[in-house]
N, C-alpha and C. Protein backbone atom coordinates (compact mmCIF):
# COMPACT_ATOMS: atom_id res chain seq x y z
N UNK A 1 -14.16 28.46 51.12
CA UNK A 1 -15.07 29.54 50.80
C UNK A 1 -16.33 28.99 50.14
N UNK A 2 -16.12 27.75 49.39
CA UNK A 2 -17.32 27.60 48.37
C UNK A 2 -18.42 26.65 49.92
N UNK A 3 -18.02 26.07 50.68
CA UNK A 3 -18.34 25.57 51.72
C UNK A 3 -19.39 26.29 52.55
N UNK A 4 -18.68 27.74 53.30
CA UNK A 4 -19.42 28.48 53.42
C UNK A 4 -20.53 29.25 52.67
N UNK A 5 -20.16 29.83 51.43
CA UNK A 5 -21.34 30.03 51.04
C UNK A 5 -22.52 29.11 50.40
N UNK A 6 -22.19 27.86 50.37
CA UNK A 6 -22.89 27.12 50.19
C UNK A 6 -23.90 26.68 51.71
N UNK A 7 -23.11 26.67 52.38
CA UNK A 7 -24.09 26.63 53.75
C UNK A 7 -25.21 27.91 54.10
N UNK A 8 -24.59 29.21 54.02
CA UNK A 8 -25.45 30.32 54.02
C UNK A 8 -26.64 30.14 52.98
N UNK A 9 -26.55 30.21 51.61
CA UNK A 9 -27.61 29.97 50.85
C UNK A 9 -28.86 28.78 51.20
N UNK A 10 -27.68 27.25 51.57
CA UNK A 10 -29.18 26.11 51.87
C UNK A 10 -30.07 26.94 53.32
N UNK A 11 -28.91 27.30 53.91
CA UNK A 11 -30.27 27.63 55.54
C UNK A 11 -30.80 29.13 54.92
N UNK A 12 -30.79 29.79 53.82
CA UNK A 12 -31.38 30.93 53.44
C UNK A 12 -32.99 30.18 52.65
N UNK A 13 -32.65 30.10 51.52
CA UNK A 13 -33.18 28.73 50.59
C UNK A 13 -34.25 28.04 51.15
N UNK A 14 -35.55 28.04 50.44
CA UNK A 14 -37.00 27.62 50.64
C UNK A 14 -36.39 25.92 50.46
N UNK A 15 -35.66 26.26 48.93
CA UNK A 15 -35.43 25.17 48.12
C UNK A 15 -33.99 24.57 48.60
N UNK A 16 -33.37 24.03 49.68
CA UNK A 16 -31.53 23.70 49.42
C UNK A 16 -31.52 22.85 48.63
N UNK A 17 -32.06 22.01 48.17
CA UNK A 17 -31.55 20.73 47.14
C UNK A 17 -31.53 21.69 46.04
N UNK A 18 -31.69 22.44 45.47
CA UNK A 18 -31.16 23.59 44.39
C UNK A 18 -30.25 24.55 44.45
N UNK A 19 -29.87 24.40 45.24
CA UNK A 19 -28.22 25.35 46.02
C UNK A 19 -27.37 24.81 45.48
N UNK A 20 -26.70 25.45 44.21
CA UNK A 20 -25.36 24.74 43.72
C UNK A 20 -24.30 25.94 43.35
N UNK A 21 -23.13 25.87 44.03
CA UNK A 21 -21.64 26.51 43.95
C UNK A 21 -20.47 26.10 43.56
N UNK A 22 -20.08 26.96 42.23
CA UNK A 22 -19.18 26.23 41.44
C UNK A 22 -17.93 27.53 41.66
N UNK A 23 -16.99 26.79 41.90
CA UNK A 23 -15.55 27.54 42.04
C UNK A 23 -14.76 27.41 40.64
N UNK A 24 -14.19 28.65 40.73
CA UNK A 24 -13.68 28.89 39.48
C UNK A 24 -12.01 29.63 40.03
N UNK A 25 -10.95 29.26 39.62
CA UNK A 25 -9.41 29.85 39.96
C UNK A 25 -9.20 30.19 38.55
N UNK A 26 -8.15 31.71 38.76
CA UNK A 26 -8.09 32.39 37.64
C UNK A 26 -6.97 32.97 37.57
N UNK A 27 -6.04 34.02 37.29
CA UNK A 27 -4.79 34.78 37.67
C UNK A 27 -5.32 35.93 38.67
N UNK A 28 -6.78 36.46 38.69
CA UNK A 28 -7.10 37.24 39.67
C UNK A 28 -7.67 36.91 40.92
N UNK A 29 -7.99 35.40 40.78
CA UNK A 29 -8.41 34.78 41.93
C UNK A 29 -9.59 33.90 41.35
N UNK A 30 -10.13 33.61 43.14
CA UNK A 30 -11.78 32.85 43.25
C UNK A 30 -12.66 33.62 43.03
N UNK A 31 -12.81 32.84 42.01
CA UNK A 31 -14.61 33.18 41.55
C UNK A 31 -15.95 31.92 41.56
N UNK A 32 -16.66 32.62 42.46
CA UNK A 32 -17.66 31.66 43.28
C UNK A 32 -18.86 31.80 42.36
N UNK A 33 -19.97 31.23 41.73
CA UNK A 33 -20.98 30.95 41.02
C UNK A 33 -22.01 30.47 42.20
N UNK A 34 -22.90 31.40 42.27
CA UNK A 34 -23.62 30.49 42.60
C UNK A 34 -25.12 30.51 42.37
N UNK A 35 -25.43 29.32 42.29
CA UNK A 35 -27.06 29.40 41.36
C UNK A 35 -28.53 28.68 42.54
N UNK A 36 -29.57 29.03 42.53
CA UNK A 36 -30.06 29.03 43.39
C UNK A 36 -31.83 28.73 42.75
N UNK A 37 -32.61 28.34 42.97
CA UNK A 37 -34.07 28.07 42.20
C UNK A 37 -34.63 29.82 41.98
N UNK A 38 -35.47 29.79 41.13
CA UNK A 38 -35.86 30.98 40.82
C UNK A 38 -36.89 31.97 42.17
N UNK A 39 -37.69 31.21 43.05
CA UNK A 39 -38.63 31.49 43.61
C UNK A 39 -37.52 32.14 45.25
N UNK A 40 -35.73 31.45 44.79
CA UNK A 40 -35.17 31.87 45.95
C UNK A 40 -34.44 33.26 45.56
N UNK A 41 -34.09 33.27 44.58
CA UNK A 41 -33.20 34.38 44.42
C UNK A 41 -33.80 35.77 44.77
N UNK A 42 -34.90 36.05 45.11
CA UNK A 42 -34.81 37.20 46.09
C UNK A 42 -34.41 37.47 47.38
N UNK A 43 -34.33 35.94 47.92
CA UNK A 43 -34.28 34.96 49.70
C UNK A 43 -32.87 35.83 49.61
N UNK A 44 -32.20 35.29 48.64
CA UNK A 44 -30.49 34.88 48.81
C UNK A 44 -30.12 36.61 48.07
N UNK A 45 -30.71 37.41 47.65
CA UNK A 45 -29.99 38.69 47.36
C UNK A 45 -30.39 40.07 48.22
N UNK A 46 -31.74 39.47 49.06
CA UNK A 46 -31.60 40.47 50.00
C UNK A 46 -32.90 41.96 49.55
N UNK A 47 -32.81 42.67 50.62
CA UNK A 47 -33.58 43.69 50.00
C UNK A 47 -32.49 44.49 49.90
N UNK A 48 -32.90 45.02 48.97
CA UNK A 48 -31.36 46.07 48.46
C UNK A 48 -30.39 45.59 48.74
N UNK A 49 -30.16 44.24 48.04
CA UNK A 49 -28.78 43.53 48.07
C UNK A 49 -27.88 43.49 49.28
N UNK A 50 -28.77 43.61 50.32
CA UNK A 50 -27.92 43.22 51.92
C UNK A 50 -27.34 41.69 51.67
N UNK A 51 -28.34 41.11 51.87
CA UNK A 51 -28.05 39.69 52.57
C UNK A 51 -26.62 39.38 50.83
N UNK A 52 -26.79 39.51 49.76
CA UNK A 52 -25.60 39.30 48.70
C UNK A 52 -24.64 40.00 49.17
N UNK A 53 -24.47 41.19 49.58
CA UNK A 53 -23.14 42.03 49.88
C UNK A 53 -22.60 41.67 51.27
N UNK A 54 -23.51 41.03 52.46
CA UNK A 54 -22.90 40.36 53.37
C UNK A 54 -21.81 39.23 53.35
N UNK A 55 -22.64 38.21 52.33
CA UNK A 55 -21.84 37.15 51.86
C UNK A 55 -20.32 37.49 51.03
N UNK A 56 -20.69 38.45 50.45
CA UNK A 56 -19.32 38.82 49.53
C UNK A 56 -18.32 39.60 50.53
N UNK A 57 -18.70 39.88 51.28
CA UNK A 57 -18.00 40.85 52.24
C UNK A 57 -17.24 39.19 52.91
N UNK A 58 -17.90 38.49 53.67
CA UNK A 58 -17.38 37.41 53.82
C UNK A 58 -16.32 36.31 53.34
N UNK A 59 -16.52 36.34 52.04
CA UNK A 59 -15.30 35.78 51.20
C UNK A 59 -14.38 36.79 50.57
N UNK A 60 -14.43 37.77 51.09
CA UNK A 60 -13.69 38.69 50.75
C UNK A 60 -12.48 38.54 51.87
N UNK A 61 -12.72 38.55 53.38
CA UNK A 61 -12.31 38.55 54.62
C UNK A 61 -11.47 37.03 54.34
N UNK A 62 -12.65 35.85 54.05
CA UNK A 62 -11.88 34.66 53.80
C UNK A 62 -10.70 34.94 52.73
N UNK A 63 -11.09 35.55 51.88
CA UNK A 63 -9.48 35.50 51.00
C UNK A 63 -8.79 36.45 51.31
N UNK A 64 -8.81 37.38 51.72
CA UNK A 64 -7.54 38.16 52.14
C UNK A 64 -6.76 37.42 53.45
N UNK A 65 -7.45 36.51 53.96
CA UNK A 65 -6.62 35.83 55.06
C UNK A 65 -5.94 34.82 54.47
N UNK A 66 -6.06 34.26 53.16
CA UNK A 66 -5.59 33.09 52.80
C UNK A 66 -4.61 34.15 51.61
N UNK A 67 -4.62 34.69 51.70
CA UNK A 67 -4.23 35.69 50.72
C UNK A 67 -3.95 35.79 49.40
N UNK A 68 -5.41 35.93 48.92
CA UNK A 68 -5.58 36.09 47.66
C UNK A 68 -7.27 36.54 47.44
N UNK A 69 -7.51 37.03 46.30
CA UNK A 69 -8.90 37.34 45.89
C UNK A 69 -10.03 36.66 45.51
N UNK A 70 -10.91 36.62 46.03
CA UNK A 70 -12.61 36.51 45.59
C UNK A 70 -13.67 37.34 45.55
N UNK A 71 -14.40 36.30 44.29
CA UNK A 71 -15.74 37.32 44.11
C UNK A 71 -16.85 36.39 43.92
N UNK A 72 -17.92 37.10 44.44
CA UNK A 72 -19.26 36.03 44.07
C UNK A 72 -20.12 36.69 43.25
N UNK A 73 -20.53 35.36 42.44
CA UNK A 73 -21.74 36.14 41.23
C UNK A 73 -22.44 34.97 41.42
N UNK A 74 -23.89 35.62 41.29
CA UNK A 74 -25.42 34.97 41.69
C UNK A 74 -25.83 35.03 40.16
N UNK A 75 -26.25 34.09 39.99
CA UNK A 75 -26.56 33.42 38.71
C UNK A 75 -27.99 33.58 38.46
């Protein structure tokens, strides 16, 4: 999961050498971090948070197939 969204953000991303995703395991699951240069974080959240709720929708699909939970938070 951290793979994929790490790939979506660099080909989103003015900046990819500032694309960094940190995984986090918990008792409720994956929790994905991910931090991005300032001039991108509108790139990577979308207008009215499309392009962020796509991605989360995505690792959402990825973990219910592996079966268990994730969530992504944009830093």
């Amino acid at each position: 999961m951290k793979e994929l969204i790490e790939y979506i953000a660099k080909s989103i991303a003015d900046l990819p050498d500032e694309v960094v995703v940190t995984e986090e395991t918990d008792d409720q699951g994956v929790m994905l971090k991910l931090q991005v240069a300032d001039e991108d974080k509108g790139r990577i959240i979308g207008k009215q948070g499309r392009v962020a709720q796509a991605m989360r929708t995505l690792i959402r699909v990825t973990a219910a197939k592996k079966g268990t939970r994730a969530t992504l938070e944009i830093l």
